[in-house]
C-alpha atoms as a PDB file:
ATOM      1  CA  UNK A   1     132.883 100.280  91.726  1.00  0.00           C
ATOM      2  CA  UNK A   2     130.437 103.073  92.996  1.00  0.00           C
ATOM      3  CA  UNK A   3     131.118 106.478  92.750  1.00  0.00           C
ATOM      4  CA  UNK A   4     128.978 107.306  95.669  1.00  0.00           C
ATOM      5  CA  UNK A   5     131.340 108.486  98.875  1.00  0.00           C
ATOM      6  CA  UNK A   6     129.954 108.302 102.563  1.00  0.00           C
ATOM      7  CA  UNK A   7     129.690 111.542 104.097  1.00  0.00           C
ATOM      8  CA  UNK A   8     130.769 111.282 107.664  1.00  0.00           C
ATOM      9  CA  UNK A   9     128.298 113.209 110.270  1.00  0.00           C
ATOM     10  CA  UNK A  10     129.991 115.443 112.916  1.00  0.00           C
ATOM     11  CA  UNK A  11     129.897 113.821 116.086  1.00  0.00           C
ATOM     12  CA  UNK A  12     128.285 116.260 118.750  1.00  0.00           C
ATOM     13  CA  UNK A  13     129.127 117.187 122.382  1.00  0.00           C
ATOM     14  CA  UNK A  14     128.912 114.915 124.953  1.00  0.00           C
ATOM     15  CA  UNK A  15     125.960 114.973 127.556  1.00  0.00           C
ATOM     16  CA  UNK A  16     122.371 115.390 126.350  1.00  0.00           C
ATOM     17  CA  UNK A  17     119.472 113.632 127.158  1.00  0.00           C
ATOM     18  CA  UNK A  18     119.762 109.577 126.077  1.00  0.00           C
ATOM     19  CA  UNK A  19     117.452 108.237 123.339  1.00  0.00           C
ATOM     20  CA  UNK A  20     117.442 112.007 122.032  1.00  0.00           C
ATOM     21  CA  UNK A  21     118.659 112.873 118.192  1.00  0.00           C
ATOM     22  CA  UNK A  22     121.645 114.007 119.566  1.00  0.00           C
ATOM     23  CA  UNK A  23     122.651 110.626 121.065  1.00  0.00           C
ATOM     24  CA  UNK A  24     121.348 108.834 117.828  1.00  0.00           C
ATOM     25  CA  UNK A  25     123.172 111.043 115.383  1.00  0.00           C
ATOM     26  CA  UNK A  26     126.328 110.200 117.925  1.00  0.00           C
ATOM     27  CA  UNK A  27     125.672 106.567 117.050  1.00  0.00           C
ATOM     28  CA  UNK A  28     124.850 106.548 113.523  1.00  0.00           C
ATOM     29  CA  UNK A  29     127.754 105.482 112.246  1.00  0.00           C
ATOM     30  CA  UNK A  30     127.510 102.342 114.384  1.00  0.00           C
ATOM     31  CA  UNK A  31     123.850 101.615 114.796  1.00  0.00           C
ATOM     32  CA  UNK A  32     123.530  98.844 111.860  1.00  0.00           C
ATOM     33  CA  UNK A  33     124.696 100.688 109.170  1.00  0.00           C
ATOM     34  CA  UNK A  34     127.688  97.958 108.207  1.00  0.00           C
ATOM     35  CA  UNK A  35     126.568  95.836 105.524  1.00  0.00           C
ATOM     36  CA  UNK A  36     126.897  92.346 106.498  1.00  0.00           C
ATOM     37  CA  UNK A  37     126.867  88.986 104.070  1.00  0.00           C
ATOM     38  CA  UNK A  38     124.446  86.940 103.425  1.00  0.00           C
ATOM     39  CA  UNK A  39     121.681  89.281 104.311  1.00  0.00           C
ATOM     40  CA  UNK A  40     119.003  90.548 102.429  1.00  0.00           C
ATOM     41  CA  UNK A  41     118.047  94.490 102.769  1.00  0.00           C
ATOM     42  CA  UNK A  42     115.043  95.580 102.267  1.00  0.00           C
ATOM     43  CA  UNK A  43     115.169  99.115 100.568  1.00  0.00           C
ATOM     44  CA  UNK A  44     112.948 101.488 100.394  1.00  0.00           C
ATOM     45  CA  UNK A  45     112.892 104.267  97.154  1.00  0.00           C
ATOM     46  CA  UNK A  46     111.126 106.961  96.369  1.00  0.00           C
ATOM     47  CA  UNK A  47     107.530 107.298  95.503  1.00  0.00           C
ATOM     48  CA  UNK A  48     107.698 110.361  93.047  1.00  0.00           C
ATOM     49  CA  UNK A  49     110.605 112.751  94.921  1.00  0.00           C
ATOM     50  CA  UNK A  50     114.201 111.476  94.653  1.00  0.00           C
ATOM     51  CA  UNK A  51     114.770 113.913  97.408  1.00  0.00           C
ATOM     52  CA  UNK A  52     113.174 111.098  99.446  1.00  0.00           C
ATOM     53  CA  UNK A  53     115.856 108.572  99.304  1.00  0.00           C
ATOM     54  CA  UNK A  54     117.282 108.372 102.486  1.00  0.00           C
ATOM     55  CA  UNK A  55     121.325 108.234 103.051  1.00  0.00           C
ATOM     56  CA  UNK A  56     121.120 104.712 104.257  1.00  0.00           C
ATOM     57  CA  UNK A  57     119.435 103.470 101.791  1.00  0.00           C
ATOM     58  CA  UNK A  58     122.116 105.271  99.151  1.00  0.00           C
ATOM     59  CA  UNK A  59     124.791 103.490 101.104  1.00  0.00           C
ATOM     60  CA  UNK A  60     123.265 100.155 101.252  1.00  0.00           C
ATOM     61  CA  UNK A  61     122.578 100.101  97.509  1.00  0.00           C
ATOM     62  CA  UNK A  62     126.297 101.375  97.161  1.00  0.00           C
ATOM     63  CA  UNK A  63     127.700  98.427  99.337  1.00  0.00           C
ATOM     64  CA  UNK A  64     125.352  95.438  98.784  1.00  0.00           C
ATOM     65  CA  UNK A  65     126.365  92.671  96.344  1.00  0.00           C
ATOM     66  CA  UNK A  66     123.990  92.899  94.002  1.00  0.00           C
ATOM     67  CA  UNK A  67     120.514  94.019  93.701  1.00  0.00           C
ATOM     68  CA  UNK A  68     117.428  92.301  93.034  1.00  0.00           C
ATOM     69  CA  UNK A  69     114.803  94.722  91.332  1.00  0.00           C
ATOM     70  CA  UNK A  70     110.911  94.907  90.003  1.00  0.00           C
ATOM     71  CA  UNK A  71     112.056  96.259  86.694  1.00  0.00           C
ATOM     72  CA  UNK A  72     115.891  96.304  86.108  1.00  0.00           C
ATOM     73  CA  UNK A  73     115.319  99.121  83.728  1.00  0.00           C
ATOM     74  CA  UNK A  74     113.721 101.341  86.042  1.00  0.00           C
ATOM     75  CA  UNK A  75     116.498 100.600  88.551  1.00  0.00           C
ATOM     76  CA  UNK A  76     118.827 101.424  86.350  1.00  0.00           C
ATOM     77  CA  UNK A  77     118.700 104.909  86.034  1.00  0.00           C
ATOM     78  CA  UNK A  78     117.664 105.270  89.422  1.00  0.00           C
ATOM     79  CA  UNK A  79     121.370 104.028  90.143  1.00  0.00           C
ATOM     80  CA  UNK A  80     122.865 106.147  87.258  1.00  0.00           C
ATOM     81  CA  UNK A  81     121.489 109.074  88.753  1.00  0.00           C
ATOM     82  CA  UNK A  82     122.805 107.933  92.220  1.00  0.00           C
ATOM     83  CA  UNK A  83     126.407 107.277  90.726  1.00  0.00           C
ATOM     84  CA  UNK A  84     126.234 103.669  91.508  1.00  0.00           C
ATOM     85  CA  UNK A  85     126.856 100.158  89.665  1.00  0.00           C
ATOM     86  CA  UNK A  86     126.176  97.052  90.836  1.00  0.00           C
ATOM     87  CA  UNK A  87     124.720  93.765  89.106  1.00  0.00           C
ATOM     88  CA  UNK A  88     120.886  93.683  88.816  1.00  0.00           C
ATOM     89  CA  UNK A  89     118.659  90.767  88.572  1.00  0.00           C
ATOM     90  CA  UNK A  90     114.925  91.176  87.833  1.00  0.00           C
ATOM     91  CA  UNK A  91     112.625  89.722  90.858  1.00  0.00           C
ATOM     92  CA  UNK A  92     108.908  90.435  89.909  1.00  0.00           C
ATOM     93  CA  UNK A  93     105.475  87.937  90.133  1.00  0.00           C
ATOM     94  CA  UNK A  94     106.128  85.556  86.866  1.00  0.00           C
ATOM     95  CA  UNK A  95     109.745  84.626  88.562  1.00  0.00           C
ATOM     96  CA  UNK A  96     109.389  84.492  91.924  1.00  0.00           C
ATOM     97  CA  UNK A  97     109.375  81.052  92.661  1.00  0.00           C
ATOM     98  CA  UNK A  98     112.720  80.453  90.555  1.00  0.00           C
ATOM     99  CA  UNK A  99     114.677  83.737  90.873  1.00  0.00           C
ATOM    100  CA  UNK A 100     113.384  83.901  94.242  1.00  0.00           C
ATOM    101  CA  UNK A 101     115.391  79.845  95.251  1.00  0.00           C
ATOM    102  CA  UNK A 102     118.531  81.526  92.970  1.00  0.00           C
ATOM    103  CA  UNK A 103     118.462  84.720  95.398  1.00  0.00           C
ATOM    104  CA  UNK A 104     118.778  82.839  98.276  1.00  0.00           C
ATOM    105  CA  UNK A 105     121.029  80.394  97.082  1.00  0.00           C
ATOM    106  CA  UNK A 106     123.523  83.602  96.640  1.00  0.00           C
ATOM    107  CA  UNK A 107     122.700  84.656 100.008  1.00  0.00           C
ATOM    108  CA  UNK A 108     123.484  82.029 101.652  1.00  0.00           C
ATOM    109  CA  UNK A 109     126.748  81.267 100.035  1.00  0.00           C
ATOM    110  CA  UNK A 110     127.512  84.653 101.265  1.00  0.00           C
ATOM    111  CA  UNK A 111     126.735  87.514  99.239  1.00  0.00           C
ATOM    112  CA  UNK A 112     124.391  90.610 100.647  1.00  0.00           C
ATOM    113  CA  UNK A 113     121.480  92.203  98.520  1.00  0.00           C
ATOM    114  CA  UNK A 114     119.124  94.478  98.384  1.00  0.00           C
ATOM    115  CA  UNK A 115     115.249  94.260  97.321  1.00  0.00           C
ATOM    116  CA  UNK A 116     113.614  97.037  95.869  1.00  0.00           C
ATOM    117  CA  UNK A 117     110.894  97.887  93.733  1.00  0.00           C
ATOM    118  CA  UNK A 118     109.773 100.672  91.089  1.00  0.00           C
ATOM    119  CA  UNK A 119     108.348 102.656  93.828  1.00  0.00           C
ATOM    120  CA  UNK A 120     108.093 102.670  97.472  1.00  0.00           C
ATOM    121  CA  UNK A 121     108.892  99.605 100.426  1.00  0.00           C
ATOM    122  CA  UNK A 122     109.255  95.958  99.077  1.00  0.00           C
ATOM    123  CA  UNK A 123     107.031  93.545 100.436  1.00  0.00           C
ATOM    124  CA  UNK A 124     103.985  95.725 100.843  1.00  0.00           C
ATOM    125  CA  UNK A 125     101.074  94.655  98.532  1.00  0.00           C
ATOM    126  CA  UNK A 126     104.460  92.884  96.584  1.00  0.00           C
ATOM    127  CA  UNK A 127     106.349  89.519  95.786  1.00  0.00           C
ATOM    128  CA  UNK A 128     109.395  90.946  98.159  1.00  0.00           C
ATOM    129  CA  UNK A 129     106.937  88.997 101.078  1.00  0.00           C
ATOM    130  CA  UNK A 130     107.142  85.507  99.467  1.00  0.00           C
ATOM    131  CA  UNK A 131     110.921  86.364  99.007  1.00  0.00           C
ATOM    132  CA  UNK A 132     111.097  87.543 102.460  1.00  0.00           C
ATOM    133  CA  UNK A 133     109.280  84.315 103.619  1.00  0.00           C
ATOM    134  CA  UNK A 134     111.685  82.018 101.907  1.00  0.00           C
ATOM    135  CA  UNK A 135     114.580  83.879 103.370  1.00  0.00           C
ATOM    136  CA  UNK A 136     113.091  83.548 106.877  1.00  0.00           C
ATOM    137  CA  UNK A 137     112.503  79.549 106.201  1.00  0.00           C
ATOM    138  CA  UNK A 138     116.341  79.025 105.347  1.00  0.00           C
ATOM    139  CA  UNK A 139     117.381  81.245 108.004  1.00  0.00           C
ATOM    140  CA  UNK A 140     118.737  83.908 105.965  1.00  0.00           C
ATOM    141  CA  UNK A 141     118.629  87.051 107.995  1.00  0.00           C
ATOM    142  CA  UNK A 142     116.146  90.197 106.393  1.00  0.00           C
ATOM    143  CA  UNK A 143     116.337  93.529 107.364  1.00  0.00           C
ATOM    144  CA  UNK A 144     114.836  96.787 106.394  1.00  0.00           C
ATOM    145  CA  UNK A 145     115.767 100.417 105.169  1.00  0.00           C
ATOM    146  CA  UNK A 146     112.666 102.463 105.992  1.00  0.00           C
ATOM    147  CA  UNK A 147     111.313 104.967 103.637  1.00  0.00           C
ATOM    148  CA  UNK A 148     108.236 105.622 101.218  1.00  0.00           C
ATOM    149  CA  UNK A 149     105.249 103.832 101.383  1.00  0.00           C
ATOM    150  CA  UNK A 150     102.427 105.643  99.727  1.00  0.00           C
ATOM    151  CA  UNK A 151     100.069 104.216 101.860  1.00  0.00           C
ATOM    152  CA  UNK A 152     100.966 105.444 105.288  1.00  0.00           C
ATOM    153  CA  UNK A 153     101.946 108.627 103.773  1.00  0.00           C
ATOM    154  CA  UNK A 154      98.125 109.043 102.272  1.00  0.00           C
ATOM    155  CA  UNK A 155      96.948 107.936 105.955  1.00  0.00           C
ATOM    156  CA  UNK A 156      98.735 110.472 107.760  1.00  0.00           C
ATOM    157  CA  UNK A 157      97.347 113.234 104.895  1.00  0.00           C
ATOM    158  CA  UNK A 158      93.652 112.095 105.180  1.00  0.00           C
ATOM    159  CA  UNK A 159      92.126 113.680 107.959  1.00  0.00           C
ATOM    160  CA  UNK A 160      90.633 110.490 108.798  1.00  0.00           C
ATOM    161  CA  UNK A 161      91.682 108.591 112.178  1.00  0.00           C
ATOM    162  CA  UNK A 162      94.897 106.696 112.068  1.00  0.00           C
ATOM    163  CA  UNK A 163      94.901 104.794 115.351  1.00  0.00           C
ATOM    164  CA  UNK A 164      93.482 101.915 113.652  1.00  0.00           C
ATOM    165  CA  UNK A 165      93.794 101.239 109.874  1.00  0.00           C
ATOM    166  CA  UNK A 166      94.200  98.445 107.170  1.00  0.00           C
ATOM    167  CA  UNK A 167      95.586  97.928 104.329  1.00  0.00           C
ATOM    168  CA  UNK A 168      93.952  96.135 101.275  1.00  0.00           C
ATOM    169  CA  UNK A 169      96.014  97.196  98.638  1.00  0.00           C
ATOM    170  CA  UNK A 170      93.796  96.789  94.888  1.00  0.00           C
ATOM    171  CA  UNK A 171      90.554  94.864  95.162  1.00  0.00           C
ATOM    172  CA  UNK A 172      89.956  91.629  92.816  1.00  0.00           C
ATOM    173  CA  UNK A 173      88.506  92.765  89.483  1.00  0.00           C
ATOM    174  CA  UNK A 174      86.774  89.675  89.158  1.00  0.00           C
ATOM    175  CA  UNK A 175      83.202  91.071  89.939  1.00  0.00           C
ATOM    176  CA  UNK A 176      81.706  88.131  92.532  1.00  0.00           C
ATOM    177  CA  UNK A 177      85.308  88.328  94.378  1.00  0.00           C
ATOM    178  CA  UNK A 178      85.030  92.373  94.856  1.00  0.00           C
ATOM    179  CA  UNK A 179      81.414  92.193  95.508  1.00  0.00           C
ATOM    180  CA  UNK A 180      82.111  89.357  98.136  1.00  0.00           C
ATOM    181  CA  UNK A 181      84.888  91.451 100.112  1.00  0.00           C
ATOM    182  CA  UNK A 182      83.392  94.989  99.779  1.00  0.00           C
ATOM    183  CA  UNK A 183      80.281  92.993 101.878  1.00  0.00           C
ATOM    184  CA  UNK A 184      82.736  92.254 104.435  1.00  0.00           C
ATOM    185  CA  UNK A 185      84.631  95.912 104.900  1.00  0.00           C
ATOM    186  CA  UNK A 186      81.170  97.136 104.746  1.00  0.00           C
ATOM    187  CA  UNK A 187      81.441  97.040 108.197  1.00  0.00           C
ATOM    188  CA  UNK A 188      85.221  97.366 108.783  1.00  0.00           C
ATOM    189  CA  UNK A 189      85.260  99.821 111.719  1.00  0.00           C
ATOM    190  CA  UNK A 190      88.770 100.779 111.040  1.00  0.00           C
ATOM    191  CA  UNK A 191      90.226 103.324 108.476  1.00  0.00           C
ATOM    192  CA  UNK A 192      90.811 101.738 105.314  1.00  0.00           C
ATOM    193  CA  UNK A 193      93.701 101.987 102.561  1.00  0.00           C
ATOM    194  CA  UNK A 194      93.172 101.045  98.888  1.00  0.00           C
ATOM    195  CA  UNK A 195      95.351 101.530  95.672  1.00  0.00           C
ATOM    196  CA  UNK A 196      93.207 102.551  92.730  1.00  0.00           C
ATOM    197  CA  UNK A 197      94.587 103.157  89.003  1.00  0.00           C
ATOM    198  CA  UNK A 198      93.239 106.154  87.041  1.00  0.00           C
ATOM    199  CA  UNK A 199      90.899 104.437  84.305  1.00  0.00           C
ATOM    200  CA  UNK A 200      89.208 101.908  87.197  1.00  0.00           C
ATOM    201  CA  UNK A 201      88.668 104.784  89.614  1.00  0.00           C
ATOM    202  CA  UNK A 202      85.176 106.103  88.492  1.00  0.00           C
ATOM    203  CA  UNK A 203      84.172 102.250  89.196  1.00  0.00           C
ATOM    204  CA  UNK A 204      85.280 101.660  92.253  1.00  0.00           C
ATOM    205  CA  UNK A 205      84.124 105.328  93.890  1.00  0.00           C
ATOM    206  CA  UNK A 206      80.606 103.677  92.663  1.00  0.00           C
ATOM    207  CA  UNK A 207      81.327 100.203  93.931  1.00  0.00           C
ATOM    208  CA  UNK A 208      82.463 101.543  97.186  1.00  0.00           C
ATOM    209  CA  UNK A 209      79.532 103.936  97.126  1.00  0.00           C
ATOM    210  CA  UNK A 210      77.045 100.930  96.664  1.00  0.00           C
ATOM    211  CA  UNK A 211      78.609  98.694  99.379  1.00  0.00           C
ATOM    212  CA  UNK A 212      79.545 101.502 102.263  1.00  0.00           C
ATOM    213  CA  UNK A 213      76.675 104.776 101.795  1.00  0.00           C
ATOM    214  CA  UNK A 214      77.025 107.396  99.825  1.00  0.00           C
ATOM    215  CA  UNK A 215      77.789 109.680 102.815  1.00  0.00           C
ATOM    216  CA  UNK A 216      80.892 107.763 103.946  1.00  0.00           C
ATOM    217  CA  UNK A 217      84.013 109.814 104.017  1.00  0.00           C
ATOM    218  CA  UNK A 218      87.363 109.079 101.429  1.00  0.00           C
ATOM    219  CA  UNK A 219      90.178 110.852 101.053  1.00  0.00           C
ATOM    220  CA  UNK A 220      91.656 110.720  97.363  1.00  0.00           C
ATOM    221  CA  UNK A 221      95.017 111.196  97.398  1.00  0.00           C
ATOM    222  CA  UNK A 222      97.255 111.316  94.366  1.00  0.00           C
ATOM    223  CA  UNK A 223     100.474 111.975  92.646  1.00  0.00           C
ATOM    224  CA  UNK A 224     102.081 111.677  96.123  1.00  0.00           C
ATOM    225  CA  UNK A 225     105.260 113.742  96.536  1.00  0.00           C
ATOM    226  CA  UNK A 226     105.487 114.624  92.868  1.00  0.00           C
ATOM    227  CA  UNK A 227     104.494 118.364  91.677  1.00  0.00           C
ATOM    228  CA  UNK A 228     101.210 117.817  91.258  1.00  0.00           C
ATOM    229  CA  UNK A 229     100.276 115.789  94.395  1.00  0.00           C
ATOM    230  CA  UNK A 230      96.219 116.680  95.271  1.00  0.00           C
ATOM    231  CA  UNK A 231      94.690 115.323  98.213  1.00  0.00           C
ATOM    232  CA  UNK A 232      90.487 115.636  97.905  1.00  0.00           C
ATOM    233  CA  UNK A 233      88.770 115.141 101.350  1.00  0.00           C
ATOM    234  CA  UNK A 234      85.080 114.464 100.257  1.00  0.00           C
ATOM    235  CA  UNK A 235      82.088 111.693 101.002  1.00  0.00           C
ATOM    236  CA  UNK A 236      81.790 108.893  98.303  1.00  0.00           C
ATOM    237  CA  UNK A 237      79.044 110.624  97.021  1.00  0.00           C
ATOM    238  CA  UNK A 238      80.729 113.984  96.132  1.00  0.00           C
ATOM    239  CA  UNK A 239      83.869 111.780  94.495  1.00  0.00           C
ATOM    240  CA  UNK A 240      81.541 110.168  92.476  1.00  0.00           C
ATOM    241  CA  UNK A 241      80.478 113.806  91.195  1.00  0.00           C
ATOM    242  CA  UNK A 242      83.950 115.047  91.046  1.00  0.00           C
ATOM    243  CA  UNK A 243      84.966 112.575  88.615  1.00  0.00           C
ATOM    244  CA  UNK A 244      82.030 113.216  86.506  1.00  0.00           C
ATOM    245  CA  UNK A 245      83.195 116.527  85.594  1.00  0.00           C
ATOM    246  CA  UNK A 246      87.031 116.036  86.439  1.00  0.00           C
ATOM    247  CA  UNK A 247      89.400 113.125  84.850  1.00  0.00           C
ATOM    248  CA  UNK A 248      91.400 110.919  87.152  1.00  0.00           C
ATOM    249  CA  UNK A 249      95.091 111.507  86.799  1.00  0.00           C
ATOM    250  CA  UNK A 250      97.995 109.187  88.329  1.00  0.00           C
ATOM    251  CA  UNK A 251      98.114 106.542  90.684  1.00  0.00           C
ATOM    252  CA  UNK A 252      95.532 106.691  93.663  1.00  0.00           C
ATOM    253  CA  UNK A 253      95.482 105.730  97.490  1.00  0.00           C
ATOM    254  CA  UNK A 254      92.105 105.791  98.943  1.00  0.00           C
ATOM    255  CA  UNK A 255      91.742 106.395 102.582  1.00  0.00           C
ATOM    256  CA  UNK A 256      88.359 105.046 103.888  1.00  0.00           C
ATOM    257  CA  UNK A 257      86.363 106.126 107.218  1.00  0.00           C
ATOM    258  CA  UNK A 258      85.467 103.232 108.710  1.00  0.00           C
ATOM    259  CA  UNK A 259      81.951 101.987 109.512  1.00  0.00           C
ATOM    260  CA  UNK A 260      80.506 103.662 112.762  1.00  0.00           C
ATOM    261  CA  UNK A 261      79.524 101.900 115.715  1.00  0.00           C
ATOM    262  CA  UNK A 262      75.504 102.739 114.612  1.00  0.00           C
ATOM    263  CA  UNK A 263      76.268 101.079 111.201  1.00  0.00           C
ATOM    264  CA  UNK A 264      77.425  97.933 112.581  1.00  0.00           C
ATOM    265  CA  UNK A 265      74.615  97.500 115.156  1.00  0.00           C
ATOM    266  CA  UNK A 266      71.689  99.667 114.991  1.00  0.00           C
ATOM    267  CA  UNK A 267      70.677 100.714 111.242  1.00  0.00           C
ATOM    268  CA  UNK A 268      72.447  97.449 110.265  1.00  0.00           C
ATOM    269  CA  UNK A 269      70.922  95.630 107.322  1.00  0.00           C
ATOM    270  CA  UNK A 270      70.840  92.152 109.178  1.00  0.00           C
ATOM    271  CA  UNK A 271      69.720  94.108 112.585  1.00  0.00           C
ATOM    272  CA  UNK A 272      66.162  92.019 112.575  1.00  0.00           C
ATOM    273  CA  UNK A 273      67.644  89.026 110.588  1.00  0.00           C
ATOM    274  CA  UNK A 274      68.159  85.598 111.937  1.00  0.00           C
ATOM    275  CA  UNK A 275      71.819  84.133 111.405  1.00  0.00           C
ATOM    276  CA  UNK A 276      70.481  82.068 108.699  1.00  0.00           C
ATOM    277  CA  UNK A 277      69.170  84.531 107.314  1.00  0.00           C
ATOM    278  CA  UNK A 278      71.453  86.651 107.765  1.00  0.00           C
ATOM    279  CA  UNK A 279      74.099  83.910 105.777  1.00  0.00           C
ATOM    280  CA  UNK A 280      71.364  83.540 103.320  1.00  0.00           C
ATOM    281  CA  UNK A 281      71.093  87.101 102.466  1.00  0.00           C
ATOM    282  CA  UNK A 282      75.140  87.084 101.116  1.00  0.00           C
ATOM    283  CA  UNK A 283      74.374  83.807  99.397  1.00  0.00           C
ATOM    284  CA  UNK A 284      71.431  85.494  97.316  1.00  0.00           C
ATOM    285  CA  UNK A 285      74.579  87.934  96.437  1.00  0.00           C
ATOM    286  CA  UNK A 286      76.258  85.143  95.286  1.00  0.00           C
ATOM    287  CA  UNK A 287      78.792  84.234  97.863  1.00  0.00           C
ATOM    288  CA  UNK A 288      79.718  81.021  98.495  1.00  0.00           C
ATOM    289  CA  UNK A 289      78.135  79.627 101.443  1.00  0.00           C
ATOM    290  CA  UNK A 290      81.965  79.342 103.294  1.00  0.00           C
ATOM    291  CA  UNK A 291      81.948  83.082 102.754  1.00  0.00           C
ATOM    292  CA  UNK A 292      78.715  83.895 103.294  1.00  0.00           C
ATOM    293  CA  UNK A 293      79.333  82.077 106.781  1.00  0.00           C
ATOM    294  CA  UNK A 294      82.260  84.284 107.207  1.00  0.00           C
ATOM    295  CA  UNK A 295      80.670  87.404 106.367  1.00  0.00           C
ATOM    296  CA  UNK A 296      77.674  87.579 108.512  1.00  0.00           C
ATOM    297  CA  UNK A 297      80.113  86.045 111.714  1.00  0.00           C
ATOM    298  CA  UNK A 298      82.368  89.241 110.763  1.00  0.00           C
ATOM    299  CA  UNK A 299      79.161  91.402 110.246  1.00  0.00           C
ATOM    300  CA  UNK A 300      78.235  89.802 114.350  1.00  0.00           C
ATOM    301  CA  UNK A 301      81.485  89.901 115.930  1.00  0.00           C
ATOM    302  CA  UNK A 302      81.465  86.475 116.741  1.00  0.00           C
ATOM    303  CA  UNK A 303      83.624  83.547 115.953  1.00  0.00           C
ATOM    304  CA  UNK A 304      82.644  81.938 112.084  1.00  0.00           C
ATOM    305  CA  UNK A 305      82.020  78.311 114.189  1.00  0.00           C
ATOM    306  CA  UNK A 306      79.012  80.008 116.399  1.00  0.00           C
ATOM    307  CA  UNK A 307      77.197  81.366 112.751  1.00  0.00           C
ATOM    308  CA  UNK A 308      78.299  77.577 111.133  1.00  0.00           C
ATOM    309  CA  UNK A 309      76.723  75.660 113.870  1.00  0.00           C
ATOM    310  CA  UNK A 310      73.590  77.895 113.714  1.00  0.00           C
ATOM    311  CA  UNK A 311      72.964  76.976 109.419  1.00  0.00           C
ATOM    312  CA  UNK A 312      73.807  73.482 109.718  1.00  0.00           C
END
């Protein structure tokens, strides 16, 4: 049995404009808070600040089932310290496929759960989506707790424009696979989000230095809501010499300017190129020619069928 007790929210005066946090706080109690069998709640924890765990999200992990978790040990005392109990089962990438057919065999015999993972929302760069996606094929009905995602939370810190952005999460380390996509967001006119560990970052700042201009603009953003969180608003170039002289510390987002309008017409490389040579040039880079199709019709801003037709 959890320890946790709801707090009940003072209901305020009647009038006020509608849709305003006065009417919503009025509704709280009502607006989907009840937790209902045979659903599956996606929960969202904190990314370095407990403070950051929203009341909902304390509830629904109090009133759930069971819980399926990344790593049952982190989880663990992240519900000791909330004053809950509940069964745990481990959901991570090497079990998926079977703990993910047992999770929704318990769901829809009846029982409610909630996903979460060491850090953050489930199913963002995470096997929550293939669990999500087998939910949605046996009509099990998902839903979602919103709350950290280090991602947006770097974008909105960056400086850089957020109207349009993407997500890419970590890039392959298999060298012709990173090589290949870096090509392609080369020209990626909207602002980019990557994850980066510590010992890999000096790399990639070089990689990304190689494939986008030294004079592109990154924010480096780390340690999010913890003590030490540091966000660095600097061109590739001066990361690169930052981390010469500094050490990378803790997990990284990197927000990426996109490629300017110039740099995907003008002063682009394949500017004077024909479209086969244009495909050619990736395949000296060692795409495959698929890929190499797909890059330079990305590069063009036409459809991959209207670059195919022109190499056959």
């Amino acid at each position: 049995m959890s320890s946790f007790k709801q707090t009940a929210l003072p209901h305020p005066d009647a009038g006020g404009e509608e849709g305003s946090l006065a009417s919503l706080i009025g509704t709280a109690r009502e607006d989907k808070n009840k937790i209902e069998g045979g659903t599956l709640y996606l929960v969202a924890t904190p990314i370095g600040n407990l403070d950051d765990l929203s009341l909902r999200a304390i509830k629904t992990l109090a009133e759930v089932d069971f819980i399926a978790a990344e790593d049952t040990r982190n989880s663990v005392r992240l519900l000791t310290y909330l004053g809950i109990t509940k069964p745990l089962v481990s959901y991570f990438e090497h079990n998926k496929r079977e703990r993910g057919e047992e999770i929704v065999a318990r769901l829809a015999a009846g029982e409610s759960c909630a996903l979460i993972t060491d850090a953050g929302t489930p199913a963002i760069s995470d096997p929550g989506e293939d669990l999500v996606v087998l939910c949605a094929a046996n009509g099990i009905p998902v839903t979602g707790v919103p709350g950290c995602c280090a991602g947006i939370d770097a974008l909105t810190l960056s400086g850089l424009p957020t109207g349009r952005f993407c997500f890419e999460g970590f890039l392959s380390t298999n060298k012709a696979e990173r090589r290949e996509r870096l090509a392609v967001l080369a020209r990626e006119v909207r602002t980019m989000l990557l994850h980066e560990a510590p010992h890999k970052l000096r790399a990639t700042l070089t990689d990304l230095a190689a494939a986008f201009g030294p004079d592109r603009r990154v924010a480096l953003c780390r340690e999010l809501t913890k003590k030490n969180e540091e966000i660095l608003r600097l061109t590739l170039a001066e990361a690169i010499a930052h981390y010469e002289e500094n050490d990378p510390r803790g997990e990284y987002v990197l927000v990426i300017e996109g490629a300017s309008e110039k740099e995907c017409t003008e002063d682009a490389f394949w500017a004077s190129m024909s479209v086969p040579e244009h495909v050619e040039h990736y395949m000296a880079q060692g795409m495959r020619k698929n890929d190499a199709i797909k890059a330079a019709a990305h590069d063009r801003g036409v459809p991959k069928n209207e670059v195919y037709q022109q190499v056959l």
